[in-house]
N, C-alpha and C. Protein backbone atom coordinates (compact mmCIF):
# COMPACT_ATOMS: atom_id res chain seq x y z
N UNK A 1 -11.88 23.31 -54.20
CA UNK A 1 -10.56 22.72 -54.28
C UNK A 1 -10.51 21.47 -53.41
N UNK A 2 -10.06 20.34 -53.96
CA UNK A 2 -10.16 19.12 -53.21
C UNK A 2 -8.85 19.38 -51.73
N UNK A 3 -9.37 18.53 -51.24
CA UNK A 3 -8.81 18.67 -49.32
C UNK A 3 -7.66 17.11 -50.16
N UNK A 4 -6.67 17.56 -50.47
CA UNK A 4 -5.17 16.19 -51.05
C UNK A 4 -4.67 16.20 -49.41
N UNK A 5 -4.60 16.83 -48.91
CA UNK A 5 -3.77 16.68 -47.29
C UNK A 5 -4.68 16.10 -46.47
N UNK A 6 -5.58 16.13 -46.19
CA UNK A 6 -6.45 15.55 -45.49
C UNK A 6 -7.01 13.95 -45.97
N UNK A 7 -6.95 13.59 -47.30
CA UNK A 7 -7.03 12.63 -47.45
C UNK A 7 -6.04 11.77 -47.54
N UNK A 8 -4.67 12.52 -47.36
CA UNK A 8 -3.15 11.62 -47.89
C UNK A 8 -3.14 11.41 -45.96
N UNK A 9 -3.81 12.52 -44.89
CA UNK A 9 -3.30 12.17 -43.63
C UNK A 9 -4.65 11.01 -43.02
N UNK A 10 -5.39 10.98 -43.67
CA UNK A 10 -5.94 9.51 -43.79
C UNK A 10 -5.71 8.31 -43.39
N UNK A 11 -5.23 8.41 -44.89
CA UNK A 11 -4.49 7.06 -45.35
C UNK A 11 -2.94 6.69 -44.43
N UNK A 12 -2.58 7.87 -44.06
CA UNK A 12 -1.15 7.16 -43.81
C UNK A 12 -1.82 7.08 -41.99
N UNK A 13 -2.78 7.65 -41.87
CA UNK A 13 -3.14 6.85 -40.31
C UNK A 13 -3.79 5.45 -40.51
N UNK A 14 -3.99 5.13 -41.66
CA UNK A 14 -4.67 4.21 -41.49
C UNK A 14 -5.98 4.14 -41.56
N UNK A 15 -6.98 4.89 -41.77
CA UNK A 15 -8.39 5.24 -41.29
C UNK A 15 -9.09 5.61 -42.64
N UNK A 16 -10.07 4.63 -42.70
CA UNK A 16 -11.37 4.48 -43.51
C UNK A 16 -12.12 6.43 -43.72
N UNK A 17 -12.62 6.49 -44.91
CA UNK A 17 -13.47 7.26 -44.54
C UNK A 17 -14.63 7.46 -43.73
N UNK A 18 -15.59 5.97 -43.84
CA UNK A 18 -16.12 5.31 -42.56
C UNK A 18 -15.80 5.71 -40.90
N UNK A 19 -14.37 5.30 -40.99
CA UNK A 19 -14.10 4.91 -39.60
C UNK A 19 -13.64 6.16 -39.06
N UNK A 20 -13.04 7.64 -40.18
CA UNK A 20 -13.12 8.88 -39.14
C UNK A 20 -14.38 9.35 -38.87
N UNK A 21 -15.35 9.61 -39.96
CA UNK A 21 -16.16 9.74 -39.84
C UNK A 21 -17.46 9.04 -38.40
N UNK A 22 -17.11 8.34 -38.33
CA UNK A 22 -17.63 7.58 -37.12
C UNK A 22 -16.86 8.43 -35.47
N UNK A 23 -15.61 8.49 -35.64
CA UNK A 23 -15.00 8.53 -34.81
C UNK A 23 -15.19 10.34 -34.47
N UNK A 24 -15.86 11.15 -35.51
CA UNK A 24 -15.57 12.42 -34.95
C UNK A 24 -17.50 12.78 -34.92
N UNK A 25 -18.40 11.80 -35.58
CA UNK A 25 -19.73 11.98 -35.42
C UNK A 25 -20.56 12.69 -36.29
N UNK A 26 -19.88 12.49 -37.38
CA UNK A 26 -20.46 13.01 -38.93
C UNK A 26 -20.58 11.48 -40.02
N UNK A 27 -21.54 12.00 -41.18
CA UNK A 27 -21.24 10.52 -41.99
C UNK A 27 -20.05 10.76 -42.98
N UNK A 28 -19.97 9.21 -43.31
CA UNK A 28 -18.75 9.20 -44.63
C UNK A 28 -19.09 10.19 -45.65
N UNK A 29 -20.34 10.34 -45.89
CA UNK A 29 -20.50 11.56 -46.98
C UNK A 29 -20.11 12.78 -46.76
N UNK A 30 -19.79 13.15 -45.38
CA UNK A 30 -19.10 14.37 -45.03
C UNK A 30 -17.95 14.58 -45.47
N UNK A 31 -17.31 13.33 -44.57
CA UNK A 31 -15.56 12.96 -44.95
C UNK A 31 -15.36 13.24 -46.86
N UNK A 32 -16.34 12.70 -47.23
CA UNK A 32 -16.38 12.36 -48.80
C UNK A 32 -16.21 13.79 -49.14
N UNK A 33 -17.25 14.47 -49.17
CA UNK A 33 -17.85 15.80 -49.49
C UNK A 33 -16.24 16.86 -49.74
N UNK A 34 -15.85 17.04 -48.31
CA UNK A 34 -14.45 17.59 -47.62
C UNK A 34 -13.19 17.31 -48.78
N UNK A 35 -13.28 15.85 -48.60
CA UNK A 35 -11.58 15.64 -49.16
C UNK A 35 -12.22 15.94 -51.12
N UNK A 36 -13.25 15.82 -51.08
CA UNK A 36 -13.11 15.89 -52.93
C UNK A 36 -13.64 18.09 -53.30
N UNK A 37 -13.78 18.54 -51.89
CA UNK A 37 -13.81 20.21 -51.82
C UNK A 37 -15.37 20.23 -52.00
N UNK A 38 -16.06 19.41 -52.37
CA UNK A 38 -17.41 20.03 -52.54
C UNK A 38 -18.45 20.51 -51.19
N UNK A 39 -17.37 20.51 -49.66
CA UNK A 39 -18.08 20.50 -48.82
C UNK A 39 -17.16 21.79 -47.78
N UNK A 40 -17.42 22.70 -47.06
CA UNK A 40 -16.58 23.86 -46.43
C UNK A 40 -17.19 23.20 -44.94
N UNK A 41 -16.12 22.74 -44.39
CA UNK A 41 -16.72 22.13 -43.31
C UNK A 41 -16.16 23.54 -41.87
N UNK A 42 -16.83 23.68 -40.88
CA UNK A 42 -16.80 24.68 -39.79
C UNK A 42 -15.72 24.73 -38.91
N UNK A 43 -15.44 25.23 -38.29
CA UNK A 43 -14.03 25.38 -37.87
C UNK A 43 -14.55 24.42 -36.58
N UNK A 44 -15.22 23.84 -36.21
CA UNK A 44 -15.61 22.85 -35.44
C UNK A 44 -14.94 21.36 -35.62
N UNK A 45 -15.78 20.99 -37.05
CA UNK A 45 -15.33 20.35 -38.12
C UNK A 45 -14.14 19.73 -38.16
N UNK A 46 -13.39 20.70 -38.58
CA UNK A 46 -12.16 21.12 -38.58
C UNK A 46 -11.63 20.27 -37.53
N UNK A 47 -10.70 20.59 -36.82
CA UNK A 47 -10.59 21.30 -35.63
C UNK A 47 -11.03 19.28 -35.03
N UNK A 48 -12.07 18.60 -35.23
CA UNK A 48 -12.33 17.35 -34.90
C UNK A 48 -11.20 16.13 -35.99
N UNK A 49 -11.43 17.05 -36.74
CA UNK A 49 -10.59 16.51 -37.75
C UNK A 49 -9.33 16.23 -37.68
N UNK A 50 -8.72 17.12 -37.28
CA UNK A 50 -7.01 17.51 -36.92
C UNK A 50 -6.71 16.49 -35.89
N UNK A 51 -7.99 16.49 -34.40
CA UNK A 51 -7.50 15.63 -33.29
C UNK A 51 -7.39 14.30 -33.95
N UNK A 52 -8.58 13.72 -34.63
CA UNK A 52 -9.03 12.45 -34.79
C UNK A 52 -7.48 12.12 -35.86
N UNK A 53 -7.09 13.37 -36.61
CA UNK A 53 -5.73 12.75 -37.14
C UNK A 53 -4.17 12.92 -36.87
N UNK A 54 -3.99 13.40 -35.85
CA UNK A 54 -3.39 14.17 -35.34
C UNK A 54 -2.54 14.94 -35.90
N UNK A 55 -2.88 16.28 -36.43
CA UNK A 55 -2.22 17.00 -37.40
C UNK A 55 -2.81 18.15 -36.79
N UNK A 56 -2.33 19.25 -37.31
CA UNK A 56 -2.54 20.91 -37.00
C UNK A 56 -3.89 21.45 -38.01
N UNK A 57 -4.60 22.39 -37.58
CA UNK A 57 -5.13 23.35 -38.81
C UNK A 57 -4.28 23.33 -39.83
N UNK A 58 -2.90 23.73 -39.68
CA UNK A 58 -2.50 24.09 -40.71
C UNK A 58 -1.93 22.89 -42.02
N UNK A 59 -1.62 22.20 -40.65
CA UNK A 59 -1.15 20.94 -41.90
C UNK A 59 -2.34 20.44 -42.66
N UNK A 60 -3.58 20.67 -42.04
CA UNK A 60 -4.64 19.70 -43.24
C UNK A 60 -5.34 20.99 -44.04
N UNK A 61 -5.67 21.94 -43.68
CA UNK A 61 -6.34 23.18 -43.82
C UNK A 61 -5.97 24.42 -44.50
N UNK A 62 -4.57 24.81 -44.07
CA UNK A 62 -3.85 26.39 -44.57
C UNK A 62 -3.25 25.98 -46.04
N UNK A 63 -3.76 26.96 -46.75
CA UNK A 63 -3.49 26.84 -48.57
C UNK A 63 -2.80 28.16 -48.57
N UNK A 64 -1.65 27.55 -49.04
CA UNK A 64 -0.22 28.39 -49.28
C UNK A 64 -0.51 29.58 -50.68
């Protein structure tokens, strides 16, 4: 299932797939992988993700 929250909290920060990716120490193909679902990234992952966007687990992560 594609990651739509994680890539809509992206965009409205402003931030490249590139440039999170850089910023949390994975490549764009990760970022890529994630937001289109073909990738289950670790609660590590995660969790880098949320800071670098500043959002919760749940806001990018928890499926209702």
């Amino acid at each position: 299932m594609k990651n739509k929250k994680m890539k809509i909290a992206r965009i409205e920060s402003d931030v490249s797939q590139e440039q999170l990716a850089e910023i949390i120490g994975v490549t764009r193909q990760t970022i890529n992988l994630i937001e289109s679902g073909n990738y289950n990234p670790s609660l590590k992952l995660c969790i880098d993700i949320c800071k670098a966007l500043n959002k919760t687990l749940n806001d990018l992560f928890w499926e209702e």
